[in-house]
PDB file of N, CA and C in Angstrom:
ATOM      1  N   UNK A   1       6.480  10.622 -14.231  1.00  0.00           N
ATOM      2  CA  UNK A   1       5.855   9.765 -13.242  1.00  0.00           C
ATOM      3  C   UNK A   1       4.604  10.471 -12.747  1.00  0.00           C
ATOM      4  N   UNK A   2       3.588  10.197 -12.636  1.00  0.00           N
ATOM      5  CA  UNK A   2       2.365  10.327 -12.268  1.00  0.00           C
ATOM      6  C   UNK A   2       1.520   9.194 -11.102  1.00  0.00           C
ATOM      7  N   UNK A   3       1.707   9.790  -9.617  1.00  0.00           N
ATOM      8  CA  UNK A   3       1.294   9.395  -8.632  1.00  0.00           C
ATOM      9  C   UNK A   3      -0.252   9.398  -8.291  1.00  0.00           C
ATOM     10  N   UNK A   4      -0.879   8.687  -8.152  1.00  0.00           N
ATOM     11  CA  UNK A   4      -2.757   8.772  -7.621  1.00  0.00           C
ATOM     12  C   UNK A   4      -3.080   7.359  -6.267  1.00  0.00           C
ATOM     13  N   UNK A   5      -3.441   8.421  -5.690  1.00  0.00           N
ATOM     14  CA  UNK A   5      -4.222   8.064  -4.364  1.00  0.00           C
ATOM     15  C   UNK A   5      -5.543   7.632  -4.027  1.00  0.00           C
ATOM     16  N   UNK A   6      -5.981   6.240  -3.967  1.00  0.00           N
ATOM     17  CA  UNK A   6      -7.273   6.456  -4.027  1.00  0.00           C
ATOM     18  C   UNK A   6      -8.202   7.363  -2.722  1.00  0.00           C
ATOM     19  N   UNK A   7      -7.443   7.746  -1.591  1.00  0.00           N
ATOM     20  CA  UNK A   7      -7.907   8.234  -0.869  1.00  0.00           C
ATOM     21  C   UNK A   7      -7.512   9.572  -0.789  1.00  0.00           C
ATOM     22  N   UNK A   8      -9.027  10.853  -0.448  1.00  0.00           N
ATOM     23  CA  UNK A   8      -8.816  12.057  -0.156  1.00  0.00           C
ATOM     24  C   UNK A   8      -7.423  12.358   0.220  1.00  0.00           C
ATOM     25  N   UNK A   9      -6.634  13.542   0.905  1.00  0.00           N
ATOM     26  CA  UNK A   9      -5.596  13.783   1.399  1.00  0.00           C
ATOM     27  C   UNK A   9      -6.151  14.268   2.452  1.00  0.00           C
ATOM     28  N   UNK A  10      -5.565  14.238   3.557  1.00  0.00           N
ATOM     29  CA  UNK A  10      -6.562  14.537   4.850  1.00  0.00           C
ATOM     30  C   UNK A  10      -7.367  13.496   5.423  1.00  0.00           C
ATOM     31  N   UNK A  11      -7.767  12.522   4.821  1.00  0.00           N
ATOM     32  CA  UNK A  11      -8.377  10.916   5.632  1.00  0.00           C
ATOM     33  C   UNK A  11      -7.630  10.096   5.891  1.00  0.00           C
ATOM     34  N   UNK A  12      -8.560   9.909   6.933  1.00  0.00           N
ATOM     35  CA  UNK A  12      -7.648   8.344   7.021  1.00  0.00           C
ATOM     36  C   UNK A  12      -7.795   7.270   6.813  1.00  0.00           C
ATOM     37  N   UNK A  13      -7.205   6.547   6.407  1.00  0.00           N
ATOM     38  CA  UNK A  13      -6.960   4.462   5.735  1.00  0.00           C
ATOM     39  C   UNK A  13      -7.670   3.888   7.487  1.00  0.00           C
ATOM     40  N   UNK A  14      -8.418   3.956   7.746  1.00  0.00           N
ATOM     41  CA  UNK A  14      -8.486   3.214   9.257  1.00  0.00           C
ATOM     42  C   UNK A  14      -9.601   1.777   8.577  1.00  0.00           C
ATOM     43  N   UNK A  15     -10.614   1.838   7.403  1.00  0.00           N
ATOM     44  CA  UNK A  15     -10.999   0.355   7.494  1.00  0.00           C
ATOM     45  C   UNK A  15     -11.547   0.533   5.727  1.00  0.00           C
ATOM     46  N   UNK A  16     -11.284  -0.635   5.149  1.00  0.00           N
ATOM     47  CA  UNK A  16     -11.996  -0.565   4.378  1.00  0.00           C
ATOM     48  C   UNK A  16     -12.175  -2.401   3.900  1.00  0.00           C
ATOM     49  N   UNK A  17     -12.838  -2.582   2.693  1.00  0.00           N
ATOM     50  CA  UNK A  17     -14.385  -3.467   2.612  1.00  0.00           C
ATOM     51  C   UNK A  17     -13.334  -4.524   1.846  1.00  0.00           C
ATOM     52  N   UNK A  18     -12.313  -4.262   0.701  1.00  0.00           N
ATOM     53  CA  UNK A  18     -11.698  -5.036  -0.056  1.00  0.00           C
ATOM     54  C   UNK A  18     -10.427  -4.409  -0.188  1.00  0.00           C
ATOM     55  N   UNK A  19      -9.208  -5.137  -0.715  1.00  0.00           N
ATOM     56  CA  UNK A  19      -7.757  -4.831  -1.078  1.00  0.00           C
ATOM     57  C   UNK A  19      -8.254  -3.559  -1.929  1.00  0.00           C
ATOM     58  N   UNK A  20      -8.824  -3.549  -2.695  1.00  0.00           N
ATOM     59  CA  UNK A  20      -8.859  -2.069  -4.068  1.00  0.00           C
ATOM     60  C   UNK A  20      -9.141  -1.050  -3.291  1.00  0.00           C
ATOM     61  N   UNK A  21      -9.224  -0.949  -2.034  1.00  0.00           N
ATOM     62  CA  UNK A  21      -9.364   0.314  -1.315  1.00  0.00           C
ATOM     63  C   UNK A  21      -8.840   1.067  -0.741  1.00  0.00           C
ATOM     64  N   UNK A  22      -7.403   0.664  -0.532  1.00  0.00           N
ATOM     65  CA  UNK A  22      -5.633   1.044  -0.042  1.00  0.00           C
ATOM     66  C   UNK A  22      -4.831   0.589  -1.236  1.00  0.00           C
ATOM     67  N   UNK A  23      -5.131   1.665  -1.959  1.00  0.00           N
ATOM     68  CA  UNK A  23      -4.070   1.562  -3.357  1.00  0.00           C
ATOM     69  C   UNK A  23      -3.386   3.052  -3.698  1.00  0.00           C
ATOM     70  N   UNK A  24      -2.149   2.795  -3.707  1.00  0.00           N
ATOM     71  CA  UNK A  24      -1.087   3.783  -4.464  1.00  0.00           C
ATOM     72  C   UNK A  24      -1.061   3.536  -6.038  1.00  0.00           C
ATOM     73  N   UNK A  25      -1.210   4.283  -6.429  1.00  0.00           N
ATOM     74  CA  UNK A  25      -1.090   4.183  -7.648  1.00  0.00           C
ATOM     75  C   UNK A  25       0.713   4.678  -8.141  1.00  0.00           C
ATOM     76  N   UNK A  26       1.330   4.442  -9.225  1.00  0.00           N
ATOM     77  CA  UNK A  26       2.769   5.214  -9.317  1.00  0.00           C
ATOM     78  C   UNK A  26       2.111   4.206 -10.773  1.00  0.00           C
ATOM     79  N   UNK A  27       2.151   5.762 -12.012  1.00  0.00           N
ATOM     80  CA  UNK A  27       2.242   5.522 -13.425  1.00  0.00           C
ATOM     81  C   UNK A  27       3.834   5.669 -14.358  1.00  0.00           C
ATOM     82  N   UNK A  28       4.327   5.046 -14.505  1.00  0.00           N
ATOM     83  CA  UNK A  28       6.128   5.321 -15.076  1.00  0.00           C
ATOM     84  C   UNK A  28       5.646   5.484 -16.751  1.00  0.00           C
ATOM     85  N   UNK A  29       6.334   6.257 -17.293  1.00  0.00           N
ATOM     86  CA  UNK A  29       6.260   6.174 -18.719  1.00  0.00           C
ATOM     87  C   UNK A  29       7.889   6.511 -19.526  1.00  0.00           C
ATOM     88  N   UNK A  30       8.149   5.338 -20.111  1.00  0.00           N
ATOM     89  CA  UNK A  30       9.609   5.490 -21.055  1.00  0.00           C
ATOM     90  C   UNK A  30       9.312   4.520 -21.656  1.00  0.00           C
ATOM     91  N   UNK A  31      10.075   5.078 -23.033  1.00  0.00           N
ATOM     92  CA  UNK A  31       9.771   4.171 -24.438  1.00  0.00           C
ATOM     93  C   UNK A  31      10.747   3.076 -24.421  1.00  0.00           C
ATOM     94  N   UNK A  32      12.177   3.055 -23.695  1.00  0.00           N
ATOM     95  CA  UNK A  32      12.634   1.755 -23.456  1.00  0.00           C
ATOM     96  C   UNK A  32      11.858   1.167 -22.294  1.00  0.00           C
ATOM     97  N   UNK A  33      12.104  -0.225 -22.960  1.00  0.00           N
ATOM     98  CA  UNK A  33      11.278  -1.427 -22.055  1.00  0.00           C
ATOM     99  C   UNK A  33      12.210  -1.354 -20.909  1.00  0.00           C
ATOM    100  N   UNK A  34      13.329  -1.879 -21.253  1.00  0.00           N
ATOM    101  CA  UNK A  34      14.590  -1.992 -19.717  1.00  0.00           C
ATOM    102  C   UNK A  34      14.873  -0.737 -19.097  1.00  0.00           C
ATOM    103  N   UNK A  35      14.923   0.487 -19.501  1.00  0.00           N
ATOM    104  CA  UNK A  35      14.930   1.123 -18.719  1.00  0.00           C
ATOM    105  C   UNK A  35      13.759   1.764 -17.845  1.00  0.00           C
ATOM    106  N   UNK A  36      12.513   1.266 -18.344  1.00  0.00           N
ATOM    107  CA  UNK A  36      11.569   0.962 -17.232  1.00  0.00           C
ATOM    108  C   UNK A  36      11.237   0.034 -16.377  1.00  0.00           C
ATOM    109  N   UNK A  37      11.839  -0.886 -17.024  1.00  0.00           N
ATOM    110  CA  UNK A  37      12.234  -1.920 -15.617  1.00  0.00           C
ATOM    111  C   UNK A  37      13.005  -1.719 -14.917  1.00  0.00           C
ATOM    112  N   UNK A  38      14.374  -1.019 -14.962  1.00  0.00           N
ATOM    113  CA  UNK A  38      14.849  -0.856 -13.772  1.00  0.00           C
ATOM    114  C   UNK A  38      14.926   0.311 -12.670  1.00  0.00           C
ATOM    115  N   UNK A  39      13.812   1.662 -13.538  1.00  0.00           N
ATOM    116  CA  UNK A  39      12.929   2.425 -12.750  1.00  0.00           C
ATOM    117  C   UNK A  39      11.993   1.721 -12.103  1.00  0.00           C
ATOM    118  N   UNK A  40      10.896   0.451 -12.191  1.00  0.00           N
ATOM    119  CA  UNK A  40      10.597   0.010 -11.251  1.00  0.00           C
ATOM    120  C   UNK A  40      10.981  -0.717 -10.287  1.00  0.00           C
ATOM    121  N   UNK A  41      11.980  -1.816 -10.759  1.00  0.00           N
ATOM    122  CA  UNK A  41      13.011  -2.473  -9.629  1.00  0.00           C
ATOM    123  C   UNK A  41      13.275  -1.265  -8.621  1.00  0.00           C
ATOM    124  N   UNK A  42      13.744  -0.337  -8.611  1.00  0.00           N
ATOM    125  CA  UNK A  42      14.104   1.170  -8.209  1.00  0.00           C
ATOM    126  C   UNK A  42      13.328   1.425  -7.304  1.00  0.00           C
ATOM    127  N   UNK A  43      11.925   1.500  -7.854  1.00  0.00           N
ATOM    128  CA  UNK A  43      11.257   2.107  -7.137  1.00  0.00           C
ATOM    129  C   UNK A  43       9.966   0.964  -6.072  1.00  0.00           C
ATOM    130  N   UNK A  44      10.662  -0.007  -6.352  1.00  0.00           N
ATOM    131  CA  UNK A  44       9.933  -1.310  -5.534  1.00  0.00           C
ATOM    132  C   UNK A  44      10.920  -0.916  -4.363  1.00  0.00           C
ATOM    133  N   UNK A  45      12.040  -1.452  -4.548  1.00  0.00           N
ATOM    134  CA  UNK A  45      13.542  -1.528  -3.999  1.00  0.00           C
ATOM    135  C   UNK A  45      13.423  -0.123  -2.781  1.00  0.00           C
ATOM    136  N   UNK A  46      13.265   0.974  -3.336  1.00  0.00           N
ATOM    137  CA  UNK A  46      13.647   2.413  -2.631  1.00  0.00           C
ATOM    138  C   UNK A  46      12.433   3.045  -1.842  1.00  0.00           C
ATOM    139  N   UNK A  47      11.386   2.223  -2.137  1.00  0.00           N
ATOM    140  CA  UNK A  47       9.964   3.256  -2.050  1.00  0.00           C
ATOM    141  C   UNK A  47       9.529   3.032  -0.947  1.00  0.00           C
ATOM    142  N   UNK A  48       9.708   3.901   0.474  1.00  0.00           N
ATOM    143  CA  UNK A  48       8.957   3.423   2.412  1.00  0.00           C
ATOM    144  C   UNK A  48       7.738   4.178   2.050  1.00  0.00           C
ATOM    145  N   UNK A  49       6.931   3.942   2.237  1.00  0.00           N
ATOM    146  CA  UNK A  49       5.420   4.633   2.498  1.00  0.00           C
ATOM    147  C   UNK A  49       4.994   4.419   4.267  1.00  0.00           C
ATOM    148  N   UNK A  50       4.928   4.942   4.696  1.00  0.00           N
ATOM    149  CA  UNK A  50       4.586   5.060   6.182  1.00  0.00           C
ATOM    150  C   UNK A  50       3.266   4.761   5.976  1.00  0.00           C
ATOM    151  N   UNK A  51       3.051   4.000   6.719  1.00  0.00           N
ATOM    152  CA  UNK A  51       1.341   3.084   6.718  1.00  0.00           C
ATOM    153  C   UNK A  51       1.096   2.800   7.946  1.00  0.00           C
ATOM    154  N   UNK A  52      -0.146   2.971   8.706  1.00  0.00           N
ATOM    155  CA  UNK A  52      -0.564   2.550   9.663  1.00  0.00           C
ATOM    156  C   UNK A  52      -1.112   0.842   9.174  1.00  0.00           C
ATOM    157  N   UNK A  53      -0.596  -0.120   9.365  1.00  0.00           N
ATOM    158  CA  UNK A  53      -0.455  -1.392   9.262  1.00  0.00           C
ATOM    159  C   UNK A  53      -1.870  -1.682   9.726  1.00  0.00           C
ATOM    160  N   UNK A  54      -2.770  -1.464   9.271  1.00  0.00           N
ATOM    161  CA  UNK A  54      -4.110  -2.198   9.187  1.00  0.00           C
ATOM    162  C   UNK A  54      -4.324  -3.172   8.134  1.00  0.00           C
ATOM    163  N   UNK A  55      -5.260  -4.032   8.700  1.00  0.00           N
ATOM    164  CA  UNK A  55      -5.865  -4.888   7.951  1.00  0.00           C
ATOM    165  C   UNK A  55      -6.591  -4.566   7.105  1.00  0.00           C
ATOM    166  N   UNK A  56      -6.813  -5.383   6.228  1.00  0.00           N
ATOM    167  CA  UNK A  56      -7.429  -5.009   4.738  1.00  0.00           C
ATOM    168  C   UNK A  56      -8.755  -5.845   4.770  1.00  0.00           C
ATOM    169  N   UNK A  57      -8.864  -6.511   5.342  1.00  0.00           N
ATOM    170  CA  UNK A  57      -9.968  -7.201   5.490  1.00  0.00           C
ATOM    171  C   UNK A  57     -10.720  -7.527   6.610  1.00  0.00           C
ATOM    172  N   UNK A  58     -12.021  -7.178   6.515  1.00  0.00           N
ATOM    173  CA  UNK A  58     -12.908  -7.431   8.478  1.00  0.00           C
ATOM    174  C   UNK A  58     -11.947  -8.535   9.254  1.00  0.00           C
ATOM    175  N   UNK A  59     -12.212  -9.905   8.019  1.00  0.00           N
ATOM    176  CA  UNK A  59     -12.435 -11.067   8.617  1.00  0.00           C
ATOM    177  C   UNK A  59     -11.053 -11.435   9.248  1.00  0.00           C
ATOM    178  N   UNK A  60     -10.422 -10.518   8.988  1.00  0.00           N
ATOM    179  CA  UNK A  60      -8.698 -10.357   9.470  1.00  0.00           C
ATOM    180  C   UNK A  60      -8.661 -10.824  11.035  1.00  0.00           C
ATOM    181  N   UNK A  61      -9.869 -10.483  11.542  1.00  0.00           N
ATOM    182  CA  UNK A  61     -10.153  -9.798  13.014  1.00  0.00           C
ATOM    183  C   UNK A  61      -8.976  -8.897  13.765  1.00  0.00           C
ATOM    184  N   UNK A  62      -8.924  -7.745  13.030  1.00  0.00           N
ATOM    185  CA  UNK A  62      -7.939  -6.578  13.420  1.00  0.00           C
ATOM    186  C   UNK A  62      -8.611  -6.458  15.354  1.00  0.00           C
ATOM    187  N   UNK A  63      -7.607  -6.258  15.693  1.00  0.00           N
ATOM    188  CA  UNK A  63      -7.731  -5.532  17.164  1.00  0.00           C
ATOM    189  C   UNK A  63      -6.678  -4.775  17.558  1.00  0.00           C
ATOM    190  N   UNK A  64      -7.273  -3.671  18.423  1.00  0.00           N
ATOM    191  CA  UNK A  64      -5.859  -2.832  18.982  1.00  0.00           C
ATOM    192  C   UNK A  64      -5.119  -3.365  20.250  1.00  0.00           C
ATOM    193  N   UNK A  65      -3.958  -3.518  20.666  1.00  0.00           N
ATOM    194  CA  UNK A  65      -3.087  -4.109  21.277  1.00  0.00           C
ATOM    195  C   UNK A  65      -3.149  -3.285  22.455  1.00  0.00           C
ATOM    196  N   UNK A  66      -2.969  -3.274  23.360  1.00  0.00           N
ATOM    197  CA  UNK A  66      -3.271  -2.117  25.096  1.00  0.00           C
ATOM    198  C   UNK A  66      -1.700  -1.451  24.452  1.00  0.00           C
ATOM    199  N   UNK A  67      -1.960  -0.475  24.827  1.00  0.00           N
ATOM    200  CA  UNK A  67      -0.618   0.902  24.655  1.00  0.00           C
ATOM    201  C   UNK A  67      -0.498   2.086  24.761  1.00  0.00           C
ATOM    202  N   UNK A  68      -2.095   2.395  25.644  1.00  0.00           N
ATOM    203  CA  UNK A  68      -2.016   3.984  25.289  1.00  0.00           C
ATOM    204  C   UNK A  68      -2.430   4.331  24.036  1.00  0.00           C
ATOM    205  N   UNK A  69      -1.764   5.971  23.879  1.00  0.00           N
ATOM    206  CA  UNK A  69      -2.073   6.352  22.549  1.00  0.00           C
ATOM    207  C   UNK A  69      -1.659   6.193  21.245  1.00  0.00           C
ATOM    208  N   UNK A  70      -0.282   5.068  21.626  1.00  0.00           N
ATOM    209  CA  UNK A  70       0.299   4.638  20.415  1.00  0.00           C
ATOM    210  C   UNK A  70       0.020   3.460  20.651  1.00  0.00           C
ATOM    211  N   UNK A  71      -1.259   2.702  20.457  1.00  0.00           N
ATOM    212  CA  UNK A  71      -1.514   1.407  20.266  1.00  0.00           C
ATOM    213  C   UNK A  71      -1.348   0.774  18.979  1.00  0.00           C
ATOM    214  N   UNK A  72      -1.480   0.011  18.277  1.00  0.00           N
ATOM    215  CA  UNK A  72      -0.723  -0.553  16.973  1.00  0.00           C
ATOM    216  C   UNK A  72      -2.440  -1.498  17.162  1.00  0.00           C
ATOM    217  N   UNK A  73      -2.417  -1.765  15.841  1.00  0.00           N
ATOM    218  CA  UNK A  73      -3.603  -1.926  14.996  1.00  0.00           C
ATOM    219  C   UNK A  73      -2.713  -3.800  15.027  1.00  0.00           C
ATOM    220  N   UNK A  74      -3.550  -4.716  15.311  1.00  0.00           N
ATOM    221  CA  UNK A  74      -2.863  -6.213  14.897  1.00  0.00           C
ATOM    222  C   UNK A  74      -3.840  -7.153  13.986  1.00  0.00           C
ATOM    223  N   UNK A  75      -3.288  -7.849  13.073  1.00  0.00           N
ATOM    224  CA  UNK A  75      -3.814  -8.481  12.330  1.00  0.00           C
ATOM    225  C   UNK A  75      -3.481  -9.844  12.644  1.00  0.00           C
ATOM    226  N   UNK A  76      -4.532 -10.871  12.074  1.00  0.00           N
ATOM    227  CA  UNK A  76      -4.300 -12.241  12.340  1.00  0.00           C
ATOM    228  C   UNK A  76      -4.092 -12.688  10.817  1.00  0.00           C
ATOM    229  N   UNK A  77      -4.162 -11.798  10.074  1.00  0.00           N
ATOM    230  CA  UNK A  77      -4.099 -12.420   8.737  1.00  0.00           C
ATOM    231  C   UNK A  77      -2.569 -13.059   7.992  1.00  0.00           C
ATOM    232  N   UNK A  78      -1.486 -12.364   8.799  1.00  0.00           N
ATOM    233  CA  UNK A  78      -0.371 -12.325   8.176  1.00  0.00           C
ATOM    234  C   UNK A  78       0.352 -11.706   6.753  1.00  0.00           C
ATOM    235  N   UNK A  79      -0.841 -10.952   6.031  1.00  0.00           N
ATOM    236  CA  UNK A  79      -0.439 -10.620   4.683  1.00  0.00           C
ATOM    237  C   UNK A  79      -1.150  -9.624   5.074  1.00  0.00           C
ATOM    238  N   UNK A  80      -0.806  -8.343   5.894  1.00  0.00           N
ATOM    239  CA  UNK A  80      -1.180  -7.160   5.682  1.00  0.00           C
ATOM    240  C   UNK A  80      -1.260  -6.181   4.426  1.00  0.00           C
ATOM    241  N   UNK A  81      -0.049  -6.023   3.903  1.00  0.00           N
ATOM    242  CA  UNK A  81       0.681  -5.248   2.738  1.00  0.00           C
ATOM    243  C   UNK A  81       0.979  -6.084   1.521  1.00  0.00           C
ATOM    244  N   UNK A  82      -0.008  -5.661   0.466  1.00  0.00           N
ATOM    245  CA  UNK A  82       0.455  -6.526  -0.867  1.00  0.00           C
ATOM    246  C   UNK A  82       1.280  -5.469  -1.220  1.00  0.00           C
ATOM    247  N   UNK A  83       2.355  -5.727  -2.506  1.00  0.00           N
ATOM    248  CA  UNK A  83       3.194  -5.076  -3.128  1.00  0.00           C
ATOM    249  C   UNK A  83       2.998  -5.897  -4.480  1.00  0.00           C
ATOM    250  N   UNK A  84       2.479  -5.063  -5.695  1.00  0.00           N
ATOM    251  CA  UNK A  84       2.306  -6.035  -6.752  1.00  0.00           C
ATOM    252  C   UNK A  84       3.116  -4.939  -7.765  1.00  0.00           C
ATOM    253  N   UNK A  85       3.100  -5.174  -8.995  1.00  0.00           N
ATOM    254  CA  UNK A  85       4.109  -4.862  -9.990  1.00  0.00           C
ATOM    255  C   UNK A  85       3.233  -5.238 -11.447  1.00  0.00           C
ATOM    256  N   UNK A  86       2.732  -4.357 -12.188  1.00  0.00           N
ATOM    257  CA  UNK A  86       1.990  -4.963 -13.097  1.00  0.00           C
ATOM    258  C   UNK A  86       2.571  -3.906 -14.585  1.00  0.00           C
ATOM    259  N   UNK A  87       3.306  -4.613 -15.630  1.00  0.00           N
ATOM    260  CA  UNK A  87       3.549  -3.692 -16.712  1.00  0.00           C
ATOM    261  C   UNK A  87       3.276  -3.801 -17.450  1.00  0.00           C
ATOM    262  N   UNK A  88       2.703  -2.543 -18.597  1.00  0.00           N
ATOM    263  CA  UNK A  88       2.110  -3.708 -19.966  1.00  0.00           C
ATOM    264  C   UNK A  88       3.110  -2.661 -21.260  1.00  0.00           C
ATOM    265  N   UNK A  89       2.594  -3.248 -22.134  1.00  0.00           N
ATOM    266  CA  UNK A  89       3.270  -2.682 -23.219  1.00  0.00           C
ATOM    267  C   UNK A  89       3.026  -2.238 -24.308  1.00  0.00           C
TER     268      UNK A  89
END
């Protein structure tokens, strides 16, 4: 398995321009087909990534909520977090 980040380590995700700009990458490689499918079911299924829940897009109109220093980032978009699944062969 081979993991890539499009962002430095040490920055932070606080805004960016399009979806391709908050991407995890996770590369799986096995020569059975099914048993890479159910390493990804697996790893759809098992995988928390701690995310500061920002919006992905301006037009979202993200705003911070009153809270102090743990204010939470809010979106109007409703589809903060894509989760996609793409395999080829």
């Amino acid at each position: 398995m081979r993991v890539a980040w499009r962002v430095s380590e040490g920055e932070e995700l606080l805004d960016s321009d399009g979806i391709d700009e908050n991407v995890l990458q996770i590369f799986l490689s096995n020569s059975s087909r099914d048993e890479l499918l159910v390493d990804v079911k697996d790893l759809v299924n098992n995988t928390d990534i701690a995310v500061d829940r920002l919006c992905i897009d301006k037009r979202n109109m993200c705003h911070r909520a009153n809270g102090g220093n743990n204010s939470l980032r809010i979106s109007n978009s409703g589809n903060q977090l894509v989760r996609s699944c793409t395999t080829a062969d």
